[in-house]
N, C-alpha and C. Protein backbone atom coordinates (compact mmCIF):
# COMPACT_ATOMS: atom_id res chain seq x y z
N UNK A 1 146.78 -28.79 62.05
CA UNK A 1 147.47 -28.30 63.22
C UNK A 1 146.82 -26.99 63.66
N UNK A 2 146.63 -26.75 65.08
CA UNK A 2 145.73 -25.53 65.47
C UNK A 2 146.49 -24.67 65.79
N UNK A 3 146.09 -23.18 65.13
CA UNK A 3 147.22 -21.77 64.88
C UNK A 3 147.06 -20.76 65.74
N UNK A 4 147.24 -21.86 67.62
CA UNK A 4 147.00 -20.94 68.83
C UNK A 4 148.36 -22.04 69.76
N UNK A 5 148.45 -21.71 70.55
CA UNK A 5 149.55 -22.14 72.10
C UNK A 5 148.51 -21.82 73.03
N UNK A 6 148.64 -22.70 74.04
CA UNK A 6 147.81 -22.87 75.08
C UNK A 6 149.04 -22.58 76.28
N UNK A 7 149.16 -21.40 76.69
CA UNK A 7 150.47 -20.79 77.80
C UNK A 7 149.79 -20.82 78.95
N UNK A 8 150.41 -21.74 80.26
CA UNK A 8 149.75 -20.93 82.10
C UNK A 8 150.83 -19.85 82.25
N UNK A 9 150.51 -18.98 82.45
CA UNK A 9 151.32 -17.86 82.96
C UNK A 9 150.77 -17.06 84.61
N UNK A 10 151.36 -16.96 85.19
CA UNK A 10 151.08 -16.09 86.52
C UNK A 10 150.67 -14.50 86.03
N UNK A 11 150.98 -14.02 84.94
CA UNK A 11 150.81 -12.79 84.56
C UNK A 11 151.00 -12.23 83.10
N UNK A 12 150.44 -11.22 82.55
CA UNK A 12 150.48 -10.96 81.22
C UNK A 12 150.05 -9.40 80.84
N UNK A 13 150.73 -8.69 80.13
CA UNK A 13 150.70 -7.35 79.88
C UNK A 13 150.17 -6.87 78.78
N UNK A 14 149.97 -6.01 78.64
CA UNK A 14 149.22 -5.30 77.14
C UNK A 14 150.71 -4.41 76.83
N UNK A 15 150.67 -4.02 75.57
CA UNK A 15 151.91 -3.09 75.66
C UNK A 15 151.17 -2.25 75.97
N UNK A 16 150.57 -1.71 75.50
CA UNK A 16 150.03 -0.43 76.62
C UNK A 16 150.19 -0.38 77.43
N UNK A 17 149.96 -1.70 78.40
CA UNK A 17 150.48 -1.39 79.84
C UNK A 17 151.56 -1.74 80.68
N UNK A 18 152.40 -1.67 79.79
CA UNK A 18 153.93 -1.54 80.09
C UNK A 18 154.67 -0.29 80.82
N UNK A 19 154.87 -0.21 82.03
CA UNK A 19 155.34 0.89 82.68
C UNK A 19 156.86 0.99 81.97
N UNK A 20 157.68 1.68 80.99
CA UNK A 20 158.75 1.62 80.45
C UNK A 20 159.48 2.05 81.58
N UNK A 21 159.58 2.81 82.45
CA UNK A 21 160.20 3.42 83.36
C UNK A 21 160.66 2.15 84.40
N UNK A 22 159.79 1.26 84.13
CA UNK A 22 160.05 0.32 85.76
C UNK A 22 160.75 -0.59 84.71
N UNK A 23 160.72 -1.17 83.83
CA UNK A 23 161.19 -2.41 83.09
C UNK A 23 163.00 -1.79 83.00
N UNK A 24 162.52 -0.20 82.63
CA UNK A 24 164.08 0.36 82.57
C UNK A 24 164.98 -0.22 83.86
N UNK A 25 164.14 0.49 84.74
CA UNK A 25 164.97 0.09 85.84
C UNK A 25 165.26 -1.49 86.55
N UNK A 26 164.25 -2.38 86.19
CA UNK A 26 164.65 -3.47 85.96
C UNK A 26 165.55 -4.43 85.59
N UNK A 27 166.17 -3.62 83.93
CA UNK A 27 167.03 -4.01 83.26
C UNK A 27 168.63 -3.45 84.01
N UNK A 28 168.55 -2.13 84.39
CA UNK A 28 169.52 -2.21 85.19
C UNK A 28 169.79 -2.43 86.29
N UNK A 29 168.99 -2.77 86.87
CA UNK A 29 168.80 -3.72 88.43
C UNK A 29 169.62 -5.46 88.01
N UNK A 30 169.16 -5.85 86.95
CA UNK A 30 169.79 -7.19 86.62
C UNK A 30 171.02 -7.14 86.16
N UNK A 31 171.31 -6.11 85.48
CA UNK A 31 172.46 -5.74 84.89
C UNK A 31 173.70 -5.51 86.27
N UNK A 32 173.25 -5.13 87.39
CA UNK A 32 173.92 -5.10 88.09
C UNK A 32 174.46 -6.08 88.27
N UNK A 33 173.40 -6.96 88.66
CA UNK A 33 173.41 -7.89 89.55
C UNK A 33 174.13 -9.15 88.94
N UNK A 34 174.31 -8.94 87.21
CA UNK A 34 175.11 -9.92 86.78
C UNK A 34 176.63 -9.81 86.97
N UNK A 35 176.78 -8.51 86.71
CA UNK A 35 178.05 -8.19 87.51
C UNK A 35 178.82 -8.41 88.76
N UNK A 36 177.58 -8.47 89.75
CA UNK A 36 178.48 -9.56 91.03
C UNK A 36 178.75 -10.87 91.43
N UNK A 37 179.19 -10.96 91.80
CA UNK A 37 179.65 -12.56 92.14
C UNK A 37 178.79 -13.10 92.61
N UNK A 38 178.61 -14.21 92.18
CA UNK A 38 176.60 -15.15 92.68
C UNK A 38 176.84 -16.64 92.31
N UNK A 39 176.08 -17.49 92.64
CA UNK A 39 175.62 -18.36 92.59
C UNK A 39 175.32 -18.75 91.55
N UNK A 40 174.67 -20.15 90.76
CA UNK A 40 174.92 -20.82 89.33
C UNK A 40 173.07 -20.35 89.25
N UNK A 41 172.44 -20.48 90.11
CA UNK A 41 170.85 -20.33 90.09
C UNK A 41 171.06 -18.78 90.59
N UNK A 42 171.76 -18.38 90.92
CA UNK A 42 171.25 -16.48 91.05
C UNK A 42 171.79 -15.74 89.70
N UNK A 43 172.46 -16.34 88.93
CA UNK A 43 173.38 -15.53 87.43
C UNK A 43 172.39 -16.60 86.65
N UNK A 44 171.69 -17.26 86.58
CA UNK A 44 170.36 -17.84 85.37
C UNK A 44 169.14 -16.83 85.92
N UNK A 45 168.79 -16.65 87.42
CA UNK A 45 167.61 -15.93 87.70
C UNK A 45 168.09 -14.33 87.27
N UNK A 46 168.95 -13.83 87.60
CA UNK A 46 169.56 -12.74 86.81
C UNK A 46 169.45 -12.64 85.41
N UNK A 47 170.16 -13.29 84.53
CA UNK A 47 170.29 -13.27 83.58
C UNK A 47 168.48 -13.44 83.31
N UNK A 48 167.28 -14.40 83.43
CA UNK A 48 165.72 -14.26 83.13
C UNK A 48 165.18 -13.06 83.32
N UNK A 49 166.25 -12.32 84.61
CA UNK A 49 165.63 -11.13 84.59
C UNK A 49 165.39 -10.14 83.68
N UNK A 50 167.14 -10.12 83.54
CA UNK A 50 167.55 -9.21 82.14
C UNK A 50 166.82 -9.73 80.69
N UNK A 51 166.34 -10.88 80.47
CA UNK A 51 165.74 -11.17 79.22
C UNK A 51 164.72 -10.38 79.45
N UNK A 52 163.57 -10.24 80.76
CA UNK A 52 162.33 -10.37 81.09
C UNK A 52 162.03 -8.66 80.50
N UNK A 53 163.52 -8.01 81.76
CA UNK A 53 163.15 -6.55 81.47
C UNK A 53 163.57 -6.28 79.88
N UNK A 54 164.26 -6.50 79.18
CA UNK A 54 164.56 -6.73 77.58
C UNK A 54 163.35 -6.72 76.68
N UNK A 55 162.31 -7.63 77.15
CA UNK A 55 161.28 -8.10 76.66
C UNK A 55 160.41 -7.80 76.48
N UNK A 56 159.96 -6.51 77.95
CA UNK A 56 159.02 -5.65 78.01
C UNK A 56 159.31 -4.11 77.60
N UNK A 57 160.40 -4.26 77.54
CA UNK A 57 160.84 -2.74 76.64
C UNK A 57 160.87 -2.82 75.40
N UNK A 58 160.70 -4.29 74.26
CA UNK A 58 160.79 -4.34 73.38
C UNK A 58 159.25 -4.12 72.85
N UNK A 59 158.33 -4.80 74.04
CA UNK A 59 156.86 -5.06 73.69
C UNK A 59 156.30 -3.61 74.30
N UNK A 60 156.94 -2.79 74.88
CA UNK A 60 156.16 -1.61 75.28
C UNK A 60 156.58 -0.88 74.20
N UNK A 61 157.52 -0.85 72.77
CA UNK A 61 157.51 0.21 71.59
C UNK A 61 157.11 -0.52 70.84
N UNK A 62 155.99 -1.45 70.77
CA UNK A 62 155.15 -2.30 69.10
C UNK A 62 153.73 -2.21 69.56
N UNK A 63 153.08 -1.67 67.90
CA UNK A 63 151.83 -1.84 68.35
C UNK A 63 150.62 -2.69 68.40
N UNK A 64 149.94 -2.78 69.31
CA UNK A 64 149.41 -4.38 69.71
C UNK A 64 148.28 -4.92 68.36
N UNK A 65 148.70 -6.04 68.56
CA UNK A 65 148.07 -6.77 67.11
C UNK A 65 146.64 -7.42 67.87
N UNK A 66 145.59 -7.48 67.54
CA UNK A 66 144.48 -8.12 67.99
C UNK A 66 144.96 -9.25 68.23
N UNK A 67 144.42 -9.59 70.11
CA UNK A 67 144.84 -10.68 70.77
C UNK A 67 146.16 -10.74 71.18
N UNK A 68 147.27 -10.05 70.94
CA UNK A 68 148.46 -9.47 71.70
C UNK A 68 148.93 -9.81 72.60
N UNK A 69 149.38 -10.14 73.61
CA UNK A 69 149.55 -10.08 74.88
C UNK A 69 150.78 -10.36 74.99
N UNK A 70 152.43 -9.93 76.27
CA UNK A 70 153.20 -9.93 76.55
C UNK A 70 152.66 -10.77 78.06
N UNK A 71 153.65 -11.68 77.73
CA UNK A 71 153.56 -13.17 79.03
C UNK A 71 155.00 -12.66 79.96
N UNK A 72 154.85 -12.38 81.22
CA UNK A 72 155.65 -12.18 81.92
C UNK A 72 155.99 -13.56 82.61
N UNK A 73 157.63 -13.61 82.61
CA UNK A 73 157.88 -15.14 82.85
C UNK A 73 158.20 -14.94 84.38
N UNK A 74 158.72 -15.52 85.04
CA UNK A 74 159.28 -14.92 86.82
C UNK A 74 160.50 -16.72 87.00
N UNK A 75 161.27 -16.42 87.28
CA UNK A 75 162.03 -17.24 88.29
C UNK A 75 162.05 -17.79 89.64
N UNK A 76 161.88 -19.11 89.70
CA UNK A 76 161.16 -19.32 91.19
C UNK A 76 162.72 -20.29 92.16
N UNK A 77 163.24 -20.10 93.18
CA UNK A 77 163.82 -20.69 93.36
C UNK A 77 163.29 -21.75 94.44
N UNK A 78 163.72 -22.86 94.47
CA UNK A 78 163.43 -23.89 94.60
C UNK A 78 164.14 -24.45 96.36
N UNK A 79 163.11 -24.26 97.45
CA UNK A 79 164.29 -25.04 98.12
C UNK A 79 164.12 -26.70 97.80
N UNK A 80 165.64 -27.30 98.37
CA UNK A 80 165.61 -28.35 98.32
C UNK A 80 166.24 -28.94 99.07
């Protein structure tokens, strides 16, 4: 079995280059936003948010292991 994942991602971070300041505000930007009254696809895109900004504040205080990388996920809504 091969001891790699093959990920498409639209984007991907170093912790180094993690702006902590913007992910902060991120997290409470979603945090708001779970708090208001929304839609079944705007409280899941909310809530990805809050994982997302979670995710990069966790990966902007560890230090990067050779080959590293933080995969930024995004929520796409769908018309239909």
């Amino acid at each position: 079995m091969p001891d790699y994942v093959i990920l498409m991602a639209s984007s991907a971070e170093r912790p180094e280059e993690i702006d902590k300041a913007r992910a902060e505000r991120s997290r409470q930007l979603a945090e708001e936003r779970l708090r208001q009254k929304q839609s079944v696809q705007e409280y899941y895109c909310s809530k990805a948010a809050l994982a997302r900004a979670m995710a990069l504040l966790k990966g902007a205080g560890k230090k990067r292991k050779t080959g590293e990388t933080h995969v930024r996920l995004s929520c796409f809504h769908v018309a239909g």
